[in-house]
C-alpha atoms as a PDB file:
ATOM      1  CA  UNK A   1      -2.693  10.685  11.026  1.00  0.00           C
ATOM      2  CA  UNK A   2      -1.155   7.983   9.092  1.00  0.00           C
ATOM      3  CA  UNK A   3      -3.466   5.644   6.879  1.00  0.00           C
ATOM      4  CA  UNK A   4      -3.809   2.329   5.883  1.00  0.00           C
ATOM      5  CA  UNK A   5      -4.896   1.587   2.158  1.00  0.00           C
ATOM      6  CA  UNK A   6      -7.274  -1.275   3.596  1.00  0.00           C
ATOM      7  CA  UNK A   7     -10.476  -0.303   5.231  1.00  0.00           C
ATOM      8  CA  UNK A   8     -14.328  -0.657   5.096  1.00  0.00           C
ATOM      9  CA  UNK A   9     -17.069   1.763   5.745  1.00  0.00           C
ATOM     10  CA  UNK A  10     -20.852   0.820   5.278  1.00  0.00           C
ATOM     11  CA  UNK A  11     -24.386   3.194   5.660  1.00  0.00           C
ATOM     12  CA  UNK A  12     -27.725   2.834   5.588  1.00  0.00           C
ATOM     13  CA  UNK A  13     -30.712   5.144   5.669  1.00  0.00           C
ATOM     14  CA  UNK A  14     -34.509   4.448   4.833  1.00  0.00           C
ATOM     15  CA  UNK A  15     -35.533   6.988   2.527  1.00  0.00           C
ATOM     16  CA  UNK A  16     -39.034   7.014   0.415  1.00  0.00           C
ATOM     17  CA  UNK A  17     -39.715   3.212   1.272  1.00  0.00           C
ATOM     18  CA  UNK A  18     -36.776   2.243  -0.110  1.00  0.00           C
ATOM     19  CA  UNK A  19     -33.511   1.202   1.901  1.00  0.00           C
ATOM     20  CA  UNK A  20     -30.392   2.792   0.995  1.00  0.00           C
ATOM     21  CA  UNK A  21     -26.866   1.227   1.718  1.00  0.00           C
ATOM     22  CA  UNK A  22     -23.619   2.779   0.566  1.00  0.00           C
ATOM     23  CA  UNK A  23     -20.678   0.175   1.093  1.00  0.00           C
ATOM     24  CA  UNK A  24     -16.898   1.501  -0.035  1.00  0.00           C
ATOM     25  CA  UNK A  25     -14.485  -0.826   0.662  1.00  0.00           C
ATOM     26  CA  UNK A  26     -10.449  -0.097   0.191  1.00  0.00           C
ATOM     27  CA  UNK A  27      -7.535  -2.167  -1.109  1.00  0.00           C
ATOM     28  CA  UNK A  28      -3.940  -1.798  -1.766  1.00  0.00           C
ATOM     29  CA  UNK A  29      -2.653   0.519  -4.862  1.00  0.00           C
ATOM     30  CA  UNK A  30      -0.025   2.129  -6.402  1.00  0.00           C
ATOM     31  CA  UNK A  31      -2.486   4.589  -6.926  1.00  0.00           C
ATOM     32  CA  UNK A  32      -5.994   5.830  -6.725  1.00  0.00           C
ATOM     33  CA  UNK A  33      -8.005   3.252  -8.391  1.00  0.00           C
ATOM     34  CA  UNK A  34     -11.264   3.737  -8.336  1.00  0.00           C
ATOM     35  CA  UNK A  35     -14.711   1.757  -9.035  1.00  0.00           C
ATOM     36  CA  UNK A  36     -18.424   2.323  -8.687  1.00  0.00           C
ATOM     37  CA  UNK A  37     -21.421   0.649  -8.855  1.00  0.00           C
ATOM     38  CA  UNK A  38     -24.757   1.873  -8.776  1.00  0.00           C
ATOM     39  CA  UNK A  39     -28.659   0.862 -10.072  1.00  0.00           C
ATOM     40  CA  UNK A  40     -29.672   1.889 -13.218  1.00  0.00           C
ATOM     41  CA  UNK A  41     -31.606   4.754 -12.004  1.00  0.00           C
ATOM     42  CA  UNK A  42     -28.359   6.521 -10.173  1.00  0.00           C
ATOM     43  CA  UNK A  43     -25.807   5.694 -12.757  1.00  0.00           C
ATOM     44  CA  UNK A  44     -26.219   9.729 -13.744  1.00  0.00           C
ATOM     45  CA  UNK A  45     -25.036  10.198 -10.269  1.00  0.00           C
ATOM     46  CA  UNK A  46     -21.509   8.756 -10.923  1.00  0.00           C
ATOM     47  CA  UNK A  47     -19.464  11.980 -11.582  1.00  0.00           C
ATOM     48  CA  UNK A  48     -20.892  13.686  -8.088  1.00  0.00           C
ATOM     49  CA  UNK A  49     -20.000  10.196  -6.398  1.00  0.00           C
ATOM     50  CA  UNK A  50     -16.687  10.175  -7.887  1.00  0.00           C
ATOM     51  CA  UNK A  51     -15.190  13.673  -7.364  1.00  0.00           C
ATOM     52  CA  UNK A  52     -16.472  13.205  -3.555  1.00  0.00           C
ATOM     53  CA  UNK A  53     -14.469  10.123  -2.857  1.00  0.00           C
ATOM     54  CA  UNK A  54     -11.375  11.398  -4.697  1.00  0.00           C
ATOM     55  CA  UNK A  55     -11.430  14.792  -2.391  1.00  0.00           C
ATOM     56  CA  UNK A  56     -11.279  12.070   0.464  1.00  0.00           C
ATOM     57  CA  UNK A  57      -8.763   9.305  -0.738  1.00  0.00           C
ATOM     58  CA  UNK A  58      -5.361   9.718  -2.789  1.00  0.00           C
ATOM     59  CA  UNK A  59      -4.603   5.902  -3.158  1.00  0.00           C
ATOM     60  CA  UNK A  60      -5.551   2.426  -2.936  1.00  0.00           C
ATOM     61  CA  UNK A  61      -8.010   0.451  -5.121  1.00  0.00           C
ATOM     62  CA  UNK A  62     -11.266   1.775  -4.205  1.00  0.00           C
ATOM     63  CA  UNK A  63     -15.030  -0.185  -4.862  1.00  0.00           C
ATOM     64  CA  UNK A  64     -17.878   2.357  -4.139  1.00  0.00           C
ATOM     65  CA  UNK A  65     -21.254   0.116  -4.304  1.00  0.00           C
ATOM     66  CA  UNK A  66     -24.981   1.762  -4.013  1.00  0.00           C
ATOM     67  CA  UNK A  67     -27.399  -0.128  -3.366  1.00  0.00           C
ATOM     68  CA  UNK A  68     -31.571   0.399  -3.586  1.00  0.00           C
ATOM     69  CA  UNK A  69     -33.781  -2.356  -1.209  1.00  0.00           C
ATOM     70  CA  UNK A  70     -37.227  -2.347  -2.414  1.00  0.00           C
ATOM     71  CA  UNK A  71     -40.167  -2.838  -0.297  1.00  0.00           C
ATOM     72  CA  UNK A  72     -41.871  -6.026  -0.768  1.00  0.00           C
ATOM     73  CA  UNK A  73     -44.691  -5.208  -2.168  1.00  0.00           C
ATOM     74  CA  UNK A  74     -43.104  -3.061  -4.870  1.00  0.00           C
ATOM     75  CA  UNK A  75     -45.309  -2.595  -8.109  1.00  0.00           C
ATOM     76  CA  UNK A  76     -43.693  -3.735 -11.577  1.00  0.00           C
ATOM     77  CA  UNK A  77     -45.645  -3.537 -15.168  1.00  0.00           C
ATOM     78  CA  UNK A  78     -44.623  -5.230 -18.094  1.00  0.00           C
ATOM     79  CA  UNK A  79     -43.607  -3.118 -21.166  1.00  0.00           C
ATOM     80  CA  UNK A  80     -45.945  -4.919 -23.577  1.00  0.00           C
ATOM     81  CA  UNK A  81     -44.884  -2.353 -26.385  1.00  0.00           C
ATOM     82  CA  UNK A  82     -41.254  -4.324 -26.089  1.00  0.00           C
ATOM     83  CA  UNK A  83     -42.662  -7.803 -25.127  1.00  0.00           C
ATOM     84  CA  UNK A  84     -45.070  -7.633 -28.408  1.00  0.00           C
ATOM     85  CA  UNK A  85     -42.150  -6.324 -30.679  1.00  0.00           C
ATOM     86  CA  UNK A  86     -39.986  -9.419 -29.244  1.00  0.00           C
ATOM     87  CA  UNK A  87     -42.733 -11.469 -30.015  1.00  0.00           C
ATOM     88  CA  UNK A  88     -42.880 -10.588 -33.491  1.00  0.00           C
ATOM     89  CA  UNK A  89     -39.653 -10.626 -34.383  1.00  0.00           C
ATOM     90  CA  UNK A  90     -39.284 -14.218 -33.095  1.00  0.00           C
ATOM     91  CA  UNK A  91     -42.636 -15.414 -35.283  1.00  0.00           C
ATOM     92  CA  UNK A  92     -41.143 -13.922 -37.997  1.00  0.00           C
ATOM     93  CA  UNK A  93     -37.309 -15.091 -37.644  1.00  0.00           C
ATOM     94  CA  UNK A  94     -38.031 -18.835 -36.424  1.00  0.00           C
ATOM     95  CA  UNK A  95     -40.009 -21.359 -38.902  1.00  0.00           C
ATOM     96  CA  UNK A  96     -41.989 -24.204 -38.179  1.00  0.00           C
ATOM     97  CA  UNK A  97     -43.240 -25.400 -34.298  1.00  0.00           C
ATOM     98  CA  UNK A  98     -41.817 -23.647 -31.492  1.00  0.00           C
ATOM     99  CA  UNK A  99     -42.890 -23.054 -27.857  1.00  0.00           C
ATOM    100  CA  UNK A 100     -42.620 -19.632 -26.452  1.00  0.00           C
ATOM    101  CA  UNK A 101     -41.185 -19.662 -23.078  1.00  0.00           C
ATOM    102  CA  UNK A 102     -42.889 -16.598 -20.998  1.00  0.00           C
ATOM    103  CA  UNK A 103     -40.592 -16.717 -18.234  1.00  0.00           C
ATOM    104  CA  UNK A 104     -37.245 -16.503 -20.353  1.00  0.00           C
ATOM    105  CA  UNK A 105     -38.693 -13.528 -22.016  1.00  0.00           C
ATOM    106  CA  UNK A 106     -39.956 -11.702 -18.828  1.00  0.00           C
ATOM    107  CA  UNK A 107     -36.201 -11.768 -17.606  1.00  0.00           C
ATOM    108  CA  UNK A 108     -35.097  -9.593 -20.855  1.00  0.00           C
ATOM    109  CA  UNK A 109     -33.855  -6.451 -19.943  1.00  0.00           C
ATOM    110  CA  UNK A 110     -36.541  -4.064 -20.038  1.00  0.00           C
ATOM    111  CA  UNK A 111     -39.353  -6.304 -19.843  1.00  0.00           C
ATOM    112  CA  UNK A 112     -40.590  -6.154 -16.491  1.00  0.00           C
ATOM    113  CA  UNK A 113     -40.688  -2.121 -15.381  1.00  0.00           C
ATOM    114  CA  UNK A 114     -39.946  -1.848 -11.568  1.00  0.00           C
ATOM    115  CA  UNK A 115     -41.551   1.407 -11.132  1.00  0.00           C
ATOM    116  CA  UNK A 116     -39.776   2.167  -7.580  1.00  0.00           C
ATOM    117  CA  UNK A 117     -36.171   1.955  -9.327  1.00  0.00           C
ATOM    118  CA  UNK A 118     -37.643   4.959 -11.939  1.00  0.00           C
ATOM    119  CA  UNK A 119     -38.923   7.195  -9.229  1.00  0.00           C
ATOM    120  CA  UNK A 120     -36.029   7.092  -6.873  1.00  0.00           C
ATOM    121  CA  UNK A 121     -33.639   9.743  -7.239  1.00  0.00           C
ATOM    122  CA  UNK A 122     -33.075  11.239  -4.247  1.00  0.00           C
ATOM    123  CA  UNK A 123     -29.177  12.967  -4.990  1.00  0.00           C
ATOM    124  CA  UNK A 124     -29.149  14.810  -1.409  1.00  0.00           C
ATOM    125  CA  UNK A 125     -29.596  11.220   0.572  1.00  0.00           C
ATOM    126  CA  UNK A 126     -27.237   9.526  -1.595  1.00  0.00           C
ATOM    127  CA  UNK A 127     -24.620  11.672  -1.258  1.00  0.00           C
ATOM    128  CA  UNK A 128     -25.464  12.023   2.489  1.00  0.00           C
ATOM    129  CA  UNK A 129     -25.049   8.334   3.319  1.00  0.00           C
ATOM    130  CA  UNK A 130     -22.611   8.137   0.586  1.00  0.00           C
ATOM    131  CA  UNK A 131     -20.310  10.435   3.061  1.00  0.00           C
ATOM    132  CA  UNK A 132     -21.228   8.774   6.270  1.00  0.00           C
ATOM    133  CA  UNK A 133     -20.174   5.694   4.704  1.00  0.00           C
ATOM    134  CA  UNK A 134     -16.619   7.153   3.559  1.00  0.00           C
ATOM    135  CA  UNK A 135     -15.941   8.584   6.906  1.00  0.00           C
ATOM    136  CA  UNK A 136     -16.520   5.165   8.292  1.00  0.00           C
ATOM    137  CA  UNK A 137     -13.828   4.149   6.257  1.00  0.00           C
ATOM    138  CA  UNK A 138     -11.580   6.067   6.369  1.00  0.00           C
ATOM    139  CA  UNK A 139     -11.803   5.750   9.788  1.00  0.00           C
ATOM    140  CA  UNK A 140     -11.270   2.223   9.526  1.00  0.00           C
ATOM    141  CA  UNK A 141      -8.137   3.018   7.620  1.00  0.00           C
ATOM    142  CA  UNK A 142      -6.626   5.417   9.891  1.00  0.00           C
ATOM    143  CA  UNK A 143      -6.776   2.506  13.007  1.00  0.00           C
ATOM    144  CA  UNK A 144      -4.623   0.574  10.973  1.00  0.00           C
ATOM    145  CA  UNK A 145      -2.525   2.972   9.984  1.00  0.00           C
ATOM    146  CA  UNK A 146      -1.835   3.699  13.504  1.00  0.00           C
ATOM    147  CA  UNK A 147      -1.173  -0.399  14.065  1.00  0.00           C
ATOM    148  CA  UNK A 148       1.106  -0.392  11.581  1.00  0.00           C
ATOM    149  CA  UNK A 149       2.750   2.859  12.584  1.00  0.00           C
ATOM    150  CA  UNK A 150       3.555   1.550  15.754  1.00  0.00           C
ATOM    151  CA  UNK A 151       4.643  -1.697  14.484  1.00  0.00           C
ATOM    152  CA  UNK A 152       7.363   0.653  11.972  1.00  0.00           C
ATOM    153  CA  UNK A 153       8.835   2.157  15.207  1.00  0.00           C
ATOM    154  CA  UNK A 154       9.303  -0.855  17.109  1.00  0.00           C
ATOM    155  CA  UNK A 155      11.467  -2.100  13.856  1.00  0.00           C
ATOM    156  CA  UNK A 156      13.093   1.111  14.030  1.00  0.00           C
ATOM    157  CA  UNK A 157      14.120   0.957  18.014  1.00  0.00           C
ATOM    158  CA  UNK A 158      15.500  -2.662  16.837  1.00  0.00           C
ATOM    159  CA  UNK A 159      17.374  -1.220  13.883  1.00  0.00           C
ATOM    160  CA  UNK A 160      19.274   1.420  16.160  1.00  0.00           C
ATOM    161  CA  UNK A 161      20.159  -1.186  18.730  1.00  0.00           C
ATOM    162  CA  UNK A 162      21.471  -3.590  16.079  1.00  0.00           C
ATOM    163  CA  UNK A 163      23.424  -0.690  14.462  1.00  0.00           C
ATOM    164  CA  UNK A 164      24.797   0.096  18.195  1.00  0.00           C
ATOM    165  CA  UNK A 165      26.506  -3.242  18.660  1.00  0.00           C
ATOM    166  CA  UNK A 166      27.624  -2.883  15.050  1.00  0.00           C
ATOM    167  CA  UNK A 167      29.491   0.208  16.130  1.00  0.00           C
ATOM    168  CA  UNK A 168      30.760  -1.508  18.886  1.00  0.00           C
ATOM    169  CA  UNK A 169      32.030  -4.616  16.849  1.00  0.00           C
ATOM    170  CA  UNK A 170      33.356  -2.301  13.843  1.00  0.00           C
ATOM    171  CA  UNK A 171      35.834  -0.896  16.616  1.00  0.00           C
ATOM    172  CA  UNK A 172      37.266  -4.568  17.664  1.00  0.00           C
ATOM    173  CA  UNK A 173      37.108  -5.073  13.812  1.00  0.00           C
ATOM    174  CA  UNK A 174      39.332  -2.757  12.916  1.00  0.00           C
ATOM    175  CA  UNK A 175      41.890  -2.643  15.733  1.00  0.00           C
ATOM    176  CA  UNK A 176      42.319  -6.276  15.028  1.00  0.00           C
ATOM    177  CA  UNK A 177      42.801  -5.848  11.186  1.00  0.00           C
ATOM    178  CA  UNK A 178      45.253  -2.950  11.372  1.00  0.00           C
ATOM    179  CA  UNK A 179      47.347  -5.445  14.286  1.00  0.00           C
ATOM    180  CA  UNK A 180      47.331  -7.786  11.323  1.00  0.00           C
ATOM    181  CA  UNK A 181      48.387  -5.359   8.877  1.00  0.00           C
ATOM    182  CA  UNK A 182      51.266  -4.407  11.276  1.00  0.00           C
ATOM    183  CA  UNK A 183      52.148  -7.830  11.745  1.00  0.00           C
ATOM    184  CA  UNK A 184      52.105  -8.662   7.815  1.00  0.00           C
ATOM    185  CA  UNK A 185      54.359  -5.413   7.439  1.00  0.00           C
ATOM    186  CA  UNK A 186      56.933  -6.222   9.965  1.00  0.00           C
ATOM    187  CA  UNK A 187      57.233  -9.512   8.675  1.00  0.00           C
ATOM    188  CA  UNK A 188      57.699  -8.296   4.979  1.00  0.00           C
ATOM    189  CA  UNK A 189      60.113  -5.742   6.084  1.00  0.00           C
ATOM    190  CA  UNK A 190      62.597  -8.260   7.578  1.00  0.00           C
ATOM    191  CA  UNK A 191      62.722 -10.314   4.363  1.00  0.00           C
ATOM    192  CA  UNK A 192      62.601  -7.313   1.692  1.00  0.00           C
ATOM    193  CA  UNK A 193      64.009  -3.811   3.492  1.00  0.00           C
ATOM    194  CA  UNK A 194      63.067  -0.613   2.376  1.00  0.00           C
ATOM    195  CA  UNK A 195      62.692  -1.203  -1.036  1.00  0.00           C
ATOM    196  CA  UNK A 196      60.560   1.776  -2.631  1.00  0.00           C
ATOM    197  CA  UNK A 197      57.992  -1.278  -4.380  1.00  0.00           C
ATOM    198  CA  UNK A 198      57.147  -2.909  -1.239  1.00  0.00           C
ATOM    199  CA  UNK A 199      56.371   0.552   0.768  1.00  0.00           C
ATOM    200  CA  UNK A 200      54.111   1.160  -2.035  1.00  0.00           C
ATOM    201  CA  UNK A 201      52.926  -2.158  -1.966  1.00  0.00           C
ATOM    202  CA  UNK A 202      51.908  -1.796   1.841  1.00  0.00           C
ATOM    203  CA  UNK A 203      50.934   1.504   1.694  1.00  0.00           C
ATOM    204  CA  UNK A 204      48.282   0.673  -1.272  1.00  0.00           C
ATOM    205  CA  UNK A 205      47.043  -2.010   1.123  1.00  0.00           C
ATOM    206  CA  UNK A 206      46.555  -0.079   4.076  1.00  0.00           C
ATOM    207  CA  UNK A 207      44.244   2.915   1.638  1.00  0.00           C
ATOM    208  CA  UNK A 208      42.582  -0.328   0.289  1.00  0.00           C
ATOM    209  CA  UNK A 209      41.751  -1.710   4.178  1.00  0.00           C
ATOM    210  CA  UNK A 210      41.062   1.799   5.684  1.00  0.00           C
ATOM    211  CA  UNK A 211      38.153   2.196   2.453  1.00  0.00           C
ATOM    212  CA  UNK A 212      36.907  -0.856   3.528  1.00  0.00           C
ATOM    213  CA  UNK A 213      36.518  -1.152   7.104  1.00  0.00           C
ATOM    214  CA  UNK A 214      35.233   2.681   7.334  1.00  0.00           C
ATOM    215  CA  UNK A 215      31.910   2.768   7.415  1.00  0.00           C
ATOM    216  CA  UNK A 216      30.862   6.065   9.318  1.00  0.00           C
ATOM    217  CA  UNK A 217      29.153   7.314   6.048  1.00  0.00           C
ATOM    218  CA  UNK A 218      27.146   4.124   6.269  1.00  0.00           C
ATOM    219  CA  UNK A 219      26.425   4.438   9.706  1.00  0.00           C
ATOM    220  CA  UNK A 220      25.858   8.352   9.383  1.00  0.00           C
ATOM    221  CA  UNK A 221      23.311   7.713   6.377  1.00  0.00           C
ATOM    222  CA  UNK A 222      21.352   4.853   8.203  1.00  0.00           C
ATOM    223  CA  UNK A 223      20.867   7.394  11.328  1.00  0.00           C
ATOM    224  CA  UNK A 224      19.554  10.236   9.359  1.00  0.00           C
ATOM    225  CA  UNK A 225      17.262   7.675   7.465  1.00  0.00           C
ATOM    226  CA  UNK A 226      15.459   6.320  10.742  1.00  0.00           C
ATOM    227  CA  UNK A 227      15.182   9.863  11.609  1.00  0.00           C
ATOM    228  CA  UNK A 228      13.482  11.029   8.813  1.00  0.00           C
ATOM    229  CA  UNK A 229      11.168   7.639   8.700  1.00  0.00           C
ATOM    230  CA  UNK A 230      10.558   8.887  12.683  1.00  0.00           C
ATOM    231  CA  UNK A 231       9.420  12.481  11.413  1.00  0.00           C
ATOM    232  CA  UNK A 232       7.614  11.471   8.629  1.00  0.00           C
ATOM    233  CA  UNK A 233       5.451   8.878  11.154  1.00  0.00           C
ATOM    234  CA  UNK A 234       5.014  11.373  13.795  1.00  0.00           C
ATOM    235  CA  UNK A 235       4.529  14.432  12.365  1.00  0.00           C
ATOM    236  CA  UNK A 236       2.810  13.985   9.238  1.00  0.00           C
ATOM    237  CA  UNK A 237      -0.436  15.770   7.576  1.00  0.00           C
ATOM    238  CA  UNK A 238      -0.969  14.389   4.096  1.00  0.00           C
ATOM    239  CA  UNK A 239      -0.256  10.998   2.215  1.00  0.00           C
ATOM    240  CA  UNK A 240       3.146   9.945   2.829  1.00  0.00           C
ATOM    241  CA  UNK A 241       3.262   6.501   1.541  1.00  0.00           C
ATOM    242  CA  UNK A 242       5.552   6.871  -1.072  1.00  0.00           C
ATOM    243  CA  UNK A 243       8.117   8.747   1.098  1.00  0.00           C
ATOM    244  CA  UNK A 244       8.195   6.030   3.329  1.00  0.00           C
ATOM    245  CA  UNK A 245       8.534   3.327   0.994  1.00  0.00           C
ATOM    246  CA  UNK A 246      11.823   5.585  -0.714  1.00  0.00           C
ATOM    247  CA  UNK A 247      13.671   5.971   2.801  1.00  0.00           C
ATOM    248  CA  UNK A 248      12.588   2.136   3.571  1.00  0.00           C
ATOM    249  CA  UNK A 249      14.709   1.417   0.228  1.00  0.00           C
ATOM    250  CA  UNK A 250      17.483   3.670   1.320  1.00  0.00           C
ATOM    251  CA  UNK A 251      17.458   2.478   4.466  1.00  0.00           C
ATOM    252  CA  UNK A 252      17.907  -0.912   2.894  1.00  0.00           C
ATOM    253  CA  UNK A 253      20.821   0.229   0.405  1.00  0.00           C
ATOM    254  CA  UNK A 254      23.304   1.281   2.917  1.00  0.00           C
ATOM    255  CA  UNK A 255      22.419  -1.317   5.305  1.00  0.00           C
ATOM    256  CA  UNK A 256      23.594  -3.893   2.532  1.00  0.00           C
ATOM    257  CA  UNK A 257      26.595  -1.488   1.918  1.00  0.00           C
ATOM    258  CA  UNK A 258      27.072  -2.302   5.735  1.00  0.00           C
ATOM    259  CA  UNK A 259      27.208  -5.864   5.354  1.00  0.00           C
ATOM    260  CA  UNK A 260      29.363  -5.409   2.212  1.00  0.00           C
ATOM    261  CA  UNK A 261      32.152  -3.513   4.210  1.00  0.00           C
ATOM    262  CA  UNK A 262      32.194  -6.255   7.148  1.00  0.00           C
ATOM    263  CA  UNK A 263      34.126  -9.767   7.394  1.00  0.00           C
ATOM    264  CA  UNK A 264      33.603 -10.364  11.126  1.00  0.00           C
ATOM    265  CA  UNK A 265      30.558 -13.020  11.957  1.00  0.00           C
ATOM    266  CA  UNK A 266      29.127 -11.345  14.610  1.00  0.00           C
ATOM    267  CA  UNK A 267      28.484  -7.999  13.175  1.00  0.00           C
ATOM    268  CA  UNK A 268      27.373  -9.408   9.820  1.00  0.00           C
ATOM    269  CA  UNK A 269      24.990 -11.473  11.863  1.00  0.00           C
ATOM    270  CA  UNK A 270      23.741  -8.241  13.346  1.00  0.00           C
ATOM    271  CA  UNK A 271      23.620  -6.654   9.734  1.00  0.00           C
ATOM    272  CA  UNK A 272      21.565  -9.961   9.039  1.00  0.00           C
ATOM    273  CA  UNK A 273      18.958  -8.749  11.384  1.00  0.00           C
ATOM    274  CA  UNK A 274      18.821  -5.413  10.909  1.00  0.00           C
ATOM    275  CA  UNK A 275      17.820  -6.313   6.830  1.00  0.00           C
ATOM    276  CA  UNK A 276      15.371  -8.392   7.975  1.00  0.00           C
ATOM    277  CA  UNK A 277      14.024  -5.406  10.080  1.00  0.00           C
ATOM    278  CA  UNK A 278      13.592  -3.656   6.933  1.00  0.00           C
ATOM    279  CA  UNK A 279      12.353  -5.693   4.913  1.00  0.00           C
ATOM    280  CA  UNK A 280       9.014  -5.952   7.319  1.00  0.00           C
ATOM    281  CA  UNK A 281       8.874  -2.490   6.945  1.00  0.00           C
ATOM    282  CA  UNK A 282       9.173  -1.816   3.532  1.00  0.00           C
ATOM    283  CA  UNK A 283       5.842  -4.294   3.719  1.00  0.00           C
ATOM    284  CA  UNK A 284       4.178  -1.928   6.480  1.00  0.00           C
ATOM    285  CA  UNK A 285       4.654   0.913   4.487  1.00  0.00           C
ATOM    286  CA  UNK A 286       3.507   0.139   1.039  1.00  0.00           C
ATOM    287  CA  UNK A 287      -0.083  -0.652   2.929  1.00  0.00           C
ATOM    288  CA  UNK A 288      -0.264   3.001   3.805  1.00  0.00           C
ATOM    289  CA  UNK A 289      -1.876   5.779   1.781  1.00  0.00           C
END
C-alpha cells in the first residue's frame, strides 16, 4: 500500500474522570521527524510513546500531542510551602511600598497543585488510544497515497503516448536529415571530386548526425524507467519514497537528453510535454513515505 506523508488520526477515551485525546498529525520530511507533547504528569511516558510511533512510520514530520480534560469540578490546593518562600524572598529583595499581586503569583508554576494531573497515570490507556489514534492515521495516509498513486499512472500512460509519437516523428526526422545529407554530398562531390579530405569531411559528418539523431538508448532507458516506477506503485510492501523520487529524476535526465538530440518542432513540443509530465510527478512522489 503506498503512503502519503500527510495524514491525521485523533482518539479519545474517558478513563478515571478524566478525558483522554491522542491527536498525531503527519507532514512532509526527508525523514522521520518526530515531536511529542504530553502533560507534565506523562512526560515519563515519552520513550514508550516514541518507539511505538517509530515501529509504525519511517518518514515525514510527525507531532504526537496527549492531552488530559479534567472534570469540572477538579480539586486544586495551593503549595503554601512555595507561595510563603516566594513571599519572603520578595519582602526581603524589594524595599520600600509595594503591593503584592495574589493572582500573578497563583499563576507561578507550581503554585496551584491540580491534584487530578498527579494521580493520572494510566500507561495501558495511553498507549491504547495512543494506537487507535496512529492507525487512524495512517489510515488517513494510505487514502492519499492511493490518490496520488493513481494520479502517477495517469502521468505515466501520458508519458508513453507522448514518447510513441516521438518515435513516430524521430523516423520522419531522420529520413529527412540523411535526404539532406545526400543532397549536401552530391552537391559537394560535383564541385570537389574524390578528394581523400572531403570523403573524410562527409564521412565525419554523417558519424556526427547518426550520434545525434539516435536516440534508441534514450527511448530504451525512458521505457524501463516507467516500468520500474509501474512495479514499484503496484507491487510494493515497504516505504518506497525515495525510489520513486530517484527513477522520477532519471526519468527526467534522459527525457531532457531526448529533447537535446531533437531539432524538429513537433517532437520537441512532445518532449515539452512529456517534462512537464514529470515534473508533477516528481511532486507526487516526494509526498509519499
Amino acid at each position: 500500500m503506498i503512503r502519503s506523508m500527510t495524514g491525521f488520526g485523533r482518539a479519545q477515551e474517558d478513563v478515571e474522570n478524566f478525558k483522554l485525546t491522542v491527536e498525531v498529525v503527519s507532514l512532509n520530511s526527508r525523514f522521520l521527524d518526530l515531536h511529542i507533547y504530553l502533560p507534565e504528569c506523562l512526560e515519563h511516558m515519552e520513550g514508550d510513546i516514541r518507539s511505538v510511533v517509530q515501529s509504525s512510520i519511517s518518514r515525514g514530520l510527525v507531532k504526537v500531542r496527549v492531552k488530559i480534560d479534567r472534570p469540572p469540578d477538579f480539586k486544586v490546593r495551593i503549595n503554601t510551602t512555595l507561595l510563603k518562600g516566594i513571599v519572603e524572598e520578595i519582602q526581603k529583595s524589594v524595599k520600600g511600598n509595594y503591593t503584592i499581586d495574589l493572582a500573578s503569583l497563583l499563576s507561578l508554576p507550581g503554585v496551584l497543585v491540580r491534584e487530578e494531573d498527579i494521580k493520572f497515570d494510566n500507561r495501558e490507556k495511553v498507549m491504547e488510544v495512543l494506537k487507535r489514534a496512529l492507525e487512524e492515521m495512517i489510515k488517513s495516509r494510505e487514502i492519499e497515497g492511493e490518490k496520488i498513486k493513481k494520479d502517477v499512472i495517469t502521468r505515466l500512460r501520458n508519458i508513453k503516448k507522448h514518447l510513441k509519437k516521438v518515435e513516430q516523428l524521430k523516423e520522419v526526422e531522420i529520413e529527412r536529415r540523411k535526404e539532406k545529407v545526400r543532397e549536401s554530398f552530391e552537391k559537394l562531390k560535383e564541385e570537389v571530386g574524390d578528394d581523400p579530405q572531403f570523403v573524410n569531411r562527409i564521412s565525419s559528418e554523417l558519424v556526427f548526425w547518426a550520434n545525434k539523431l539516435d536516440v534508441n538508448e534514450e527511448i530504451s532507458r525512458i521505457r524501463a524507467h516507467i516500468k520500474n516506477i509501474e512495479n514499484i506503485l503496484k507491487n510494493s510492501r515497504e516505504p518506497v519514497g525515495r525510489k520513486l523520487d530517484f527513477y522520477a529524476q532519471e526519468l527526467h535526465r534522459e527525457i531532457t537528453t531526448l529533447s537535446n538530440k531533437s531539432v524538429d518542432v513537433n517532437l520537441i513540443n512532445h518532449t515539452i510535454l512529456m517534462r512537464e509530465e514529470v515534473e508533477r510527478i516528481k511532486e507526487q512522489v516526494r509526498n509519499i513515505e
